[in-house]
Protein backbone atom coordinates (compact mmCIF):
# COMPACT_ATOMS: atom_id res chain seq x y z
CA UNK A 1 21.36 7.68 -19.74
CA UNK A 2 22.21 7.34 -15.73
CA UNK A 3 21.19 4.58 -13.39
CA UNK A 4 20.92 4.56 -9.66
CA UNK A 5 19.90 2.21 -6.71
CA UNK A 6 19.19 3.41 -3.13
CA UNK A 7 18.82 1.18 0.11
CA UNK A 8 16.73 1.70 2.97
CA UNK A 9 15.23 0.94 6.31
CA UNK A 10 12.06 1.69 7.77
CA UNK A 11 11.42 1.33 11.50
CA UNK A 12 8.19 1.51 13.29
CA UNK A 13 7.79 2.00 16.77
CA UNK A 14 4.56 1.51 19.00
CA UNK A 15 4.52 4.95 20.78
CA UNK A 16 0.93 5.55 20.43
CA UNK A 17 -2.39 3.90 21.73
CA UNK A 18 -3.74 1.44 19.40
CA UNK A 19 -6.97 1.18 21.51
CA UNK A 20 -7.73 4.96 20.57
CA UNK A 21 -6.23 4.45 16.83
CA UNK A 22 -3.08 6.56 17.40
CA UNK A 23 -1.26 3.73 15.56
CA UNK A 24 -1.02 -0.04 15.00
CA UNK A 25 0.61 -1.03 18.54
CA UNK A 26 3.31 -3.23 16.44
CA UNK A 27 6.73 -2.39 15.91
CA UNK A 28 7.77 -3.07 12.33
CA UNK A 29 11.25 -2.92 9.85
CA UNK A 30 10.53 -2.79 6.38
CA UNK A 31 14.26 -2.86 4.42
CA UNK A 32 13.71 -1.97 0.78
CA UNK A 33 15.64 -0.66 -2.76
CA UNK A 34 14.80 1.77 -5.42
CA UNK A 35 16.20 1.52 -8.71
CA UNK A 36 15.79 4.24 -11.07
CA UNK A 37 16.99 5.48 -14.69
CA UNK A 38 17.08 8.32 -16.77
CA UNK A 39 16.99 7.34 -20.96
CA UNK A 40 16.39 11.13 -22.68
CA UNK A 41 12.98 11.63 -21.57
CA UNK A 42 11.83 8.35 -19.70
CA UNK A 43 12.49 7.82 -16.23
CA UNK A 44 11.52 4.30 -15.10
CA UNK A 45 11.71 2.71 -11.23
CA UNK A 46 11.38 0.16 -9.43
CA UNK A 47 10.79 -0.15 -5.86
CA UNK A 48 10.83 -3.53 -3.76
CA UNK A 49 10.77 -4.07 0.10
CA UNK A 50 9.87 -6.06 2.56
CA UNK A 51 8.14 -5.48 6.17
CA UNK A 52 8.12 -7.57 9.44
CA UNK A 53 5.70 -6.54 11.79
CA UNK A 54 5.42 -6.92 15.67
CA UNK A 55 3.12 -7.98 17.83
CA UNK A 56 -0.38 -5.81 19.12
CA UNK A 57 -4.01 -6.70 20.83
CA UNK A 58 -5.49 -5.43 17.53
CA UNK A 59 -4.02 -8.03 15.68
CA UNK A 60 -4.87 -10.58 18.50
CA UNK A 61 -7.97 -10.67 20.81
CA UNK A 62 -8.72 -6.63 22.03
CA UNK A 63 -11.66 -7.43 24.37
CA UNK A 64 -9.19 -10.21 26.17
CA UNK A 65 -6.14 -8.23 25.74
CA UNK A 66 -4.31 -10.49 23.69
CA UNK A 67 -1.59 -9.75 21.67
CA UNK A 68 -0.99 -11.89 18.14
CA UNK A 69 1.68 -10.83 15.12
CA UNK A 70 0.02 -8.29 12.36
CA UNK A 71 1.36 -10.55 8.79
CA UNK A 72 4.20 -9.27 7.22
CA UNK A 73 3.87 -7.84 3.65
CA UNK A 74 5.95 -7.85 0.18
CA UNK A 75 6.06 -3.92 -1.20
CA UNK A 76 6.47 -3.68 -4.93
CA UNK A 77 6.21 -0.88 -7.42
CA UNK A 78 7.09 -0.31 -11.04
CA UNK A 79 6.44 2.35 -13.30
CA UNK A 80 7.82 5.41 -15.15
CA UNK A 81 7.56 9.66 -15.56
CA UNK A 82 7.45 10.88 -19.02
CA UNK A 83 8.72 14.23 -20.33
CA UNK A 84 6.15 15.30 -22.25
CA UNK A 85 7.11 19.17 -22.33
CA UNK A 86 9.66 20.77 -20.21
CA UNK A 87 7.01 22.25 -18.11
CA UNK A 88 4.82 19.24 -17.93
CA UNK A 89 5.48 14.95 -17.23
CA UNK A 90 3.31 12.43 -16.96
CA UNK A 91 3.74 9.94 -13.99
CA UNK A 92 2.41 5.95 -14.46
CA UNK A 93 3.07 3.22 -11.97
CA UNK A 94 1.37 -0.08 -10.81
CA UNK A 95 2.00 -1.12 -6.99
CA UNK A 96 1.28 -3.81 -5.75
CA UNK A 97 1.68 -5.91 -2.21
CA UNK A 98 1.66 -9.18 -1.29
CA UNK A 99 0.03 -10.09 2.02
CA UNK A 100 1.50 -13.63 4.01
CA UNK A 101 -0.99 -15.51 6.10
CA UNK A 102 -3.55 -12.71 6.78
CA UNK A 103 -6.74 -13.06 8.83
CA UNK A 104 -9.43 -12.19 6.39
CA UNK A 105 -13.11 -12.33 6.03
CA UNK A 106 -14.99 -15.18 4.12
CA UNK A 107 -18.63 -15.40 3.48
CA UNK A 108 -19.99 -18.87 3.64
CA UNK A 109 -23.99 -20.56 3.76
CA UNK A 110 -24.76 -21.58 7.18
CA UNK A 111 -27.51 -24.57 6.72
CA UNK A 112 -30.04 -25.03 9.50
CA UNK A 113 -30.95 -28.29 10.91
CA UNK A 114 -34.08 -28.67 9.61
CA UNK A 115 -32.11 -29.42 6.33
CA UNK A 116 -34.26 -26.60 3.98
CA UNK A 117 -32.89 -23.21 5.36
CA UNK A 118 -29.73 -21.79 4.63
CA UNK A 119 -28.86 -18.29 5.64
CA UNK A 120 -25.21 -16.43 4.69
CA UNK A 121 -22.55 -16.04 7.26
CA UNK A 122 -19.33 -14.51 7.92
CA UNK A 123 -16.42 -16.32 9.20
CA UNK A 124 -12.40 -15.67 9.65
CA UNK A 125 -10.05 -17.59 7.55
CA UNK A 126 -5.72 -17.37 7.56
CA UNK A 127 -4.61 -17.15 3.95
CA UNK A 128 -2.16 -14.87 1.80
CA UNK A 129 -3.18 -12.62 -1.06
CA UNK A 130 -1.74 -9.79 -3.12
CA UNK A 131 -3.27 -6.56 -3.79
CA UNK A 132 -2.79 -4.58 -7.26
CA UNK A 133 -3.38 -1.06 -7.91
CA UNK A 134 -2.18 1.71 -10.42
CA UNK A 135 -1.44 5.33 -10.18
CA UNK A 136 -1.52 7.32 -13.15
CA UNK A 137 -0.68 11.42 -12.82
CA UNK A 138 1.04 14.42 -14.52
CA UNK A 139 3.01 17.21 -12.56
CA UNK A 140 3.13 21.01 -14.10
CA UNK A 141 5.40 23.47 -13.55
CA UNK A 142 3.44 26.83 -13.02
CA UNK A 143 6.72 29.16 -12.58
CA UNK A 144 10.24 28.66 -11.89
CA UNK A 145 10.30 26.99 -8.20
CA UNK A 146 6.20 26.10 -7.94
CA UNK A 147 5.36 22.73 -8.90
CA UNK A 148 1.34 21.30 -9.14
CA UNK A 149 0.90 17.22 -8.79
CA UNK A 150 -2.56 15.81 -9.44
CA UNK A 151 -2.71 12.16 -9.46
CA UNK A 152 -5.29 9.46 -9.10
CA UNK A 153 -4.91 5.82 -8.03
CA UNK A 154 -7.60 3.20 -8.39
CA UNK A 155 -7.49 -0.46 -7.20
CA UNK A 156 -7.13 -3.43 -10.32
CA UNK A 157 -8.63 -5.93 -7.91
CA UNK A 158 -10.81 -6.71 -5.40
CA UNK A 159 -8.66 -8.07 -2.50
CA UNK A 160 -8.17 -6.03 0.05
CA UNK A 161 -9.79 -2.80 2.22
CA UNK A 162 -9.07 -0.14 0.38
CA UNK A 163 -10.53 2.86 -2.21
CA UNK A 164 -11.71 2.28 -5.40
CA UNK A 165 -10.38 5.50 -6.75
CA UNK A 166 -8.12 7.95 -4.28
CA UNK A 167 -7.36 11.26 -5.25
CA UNK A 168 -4.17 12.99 -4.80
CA UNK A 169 -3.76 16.75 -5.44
CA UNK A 170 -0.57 18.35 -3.97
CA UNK A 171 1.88 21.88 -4.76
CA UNK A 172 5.41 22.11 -4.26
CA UNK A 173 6.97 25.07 -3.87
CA UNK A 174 11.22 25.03 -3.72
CA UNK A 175 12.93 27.41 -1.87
């Protein structure tokens, strides 16, 4: 069996336009660590990290050109590949992030003055949440260097924007 642990930094910088979409307009550092293990043929991780993000008009006020602070995020992963043939292992993992102080939607009754009518609404509300999905996934080996990935990962909750199901299908090929 073998252990290891990594350390890392992402850095995001605002060099796009985040009035046409090319990116969020915040700069960000997310500082993280990956432990993983080998025990004969189980491979567990974990991953954990944490991201502060800037400042940008699309977390603020766009039409007034205000900026506000996009709300930083806990990253967490766990999960494990699984040697099921020499040729073939089966990936499972369940990822999860935890949101602080987010703007989100909230639907609420609105009841009109004459006391009888009531009609839904949508309003903004500041609160935290955390978001849980899982991947699950097995990766072939079709010859000696060419490798085929097909994994899917679908949401375990309903907070969030985000897919029910994603698809991912993707070939490696080592040189």
């Amino acid at each position: 069996s073998s252990n290891s642990l990594a350390v890392g930094l992402g850095v995001r910088i605002p060099t796009g336009d985040e009035m046409n979409l090319l990116g969020s307009g915040a700069p960000g550092l997310q500082p993280f660590a990956i432990w993983s293990a080998s025990f004969q043929k189980v491979a567990p991780h974990l991953n954990v990290g944490y991201e502060w993000n800037g400042s940008s008009v699309l977390a603020g006020d766009p039409a007034r050109g205000e900026s506000a602070d996009f709300p930083d995020q806990l990253s967490y992963a766990a999960g494990a590949d699984v040697s099921v043939h020499p040729r073939l292992t089966l990936a499972l993992d369940v990822l999860g992030r935890y949101v602080f102080d987010a703007e989100r939607l909230r639907q609420e009754t609105f009841h009109a003055l004459d006391g009888r009518s009531t009609f839904p609404n949508i309003t903004f509300a500041r609160g935290s949440f955390n978001t849980l999905s899982a991947a699950c996934g097995v990766k072939v080996s079709l010859r000696d260097r060419l490798l085929v990935d097909v994994n899917v990962m679908f949401r375990l909750d309903e907070r969030g924007l985000r897919d029910k199901v994603t698809p991912l299908v993707g070939l490696e090929y080592a040189f």
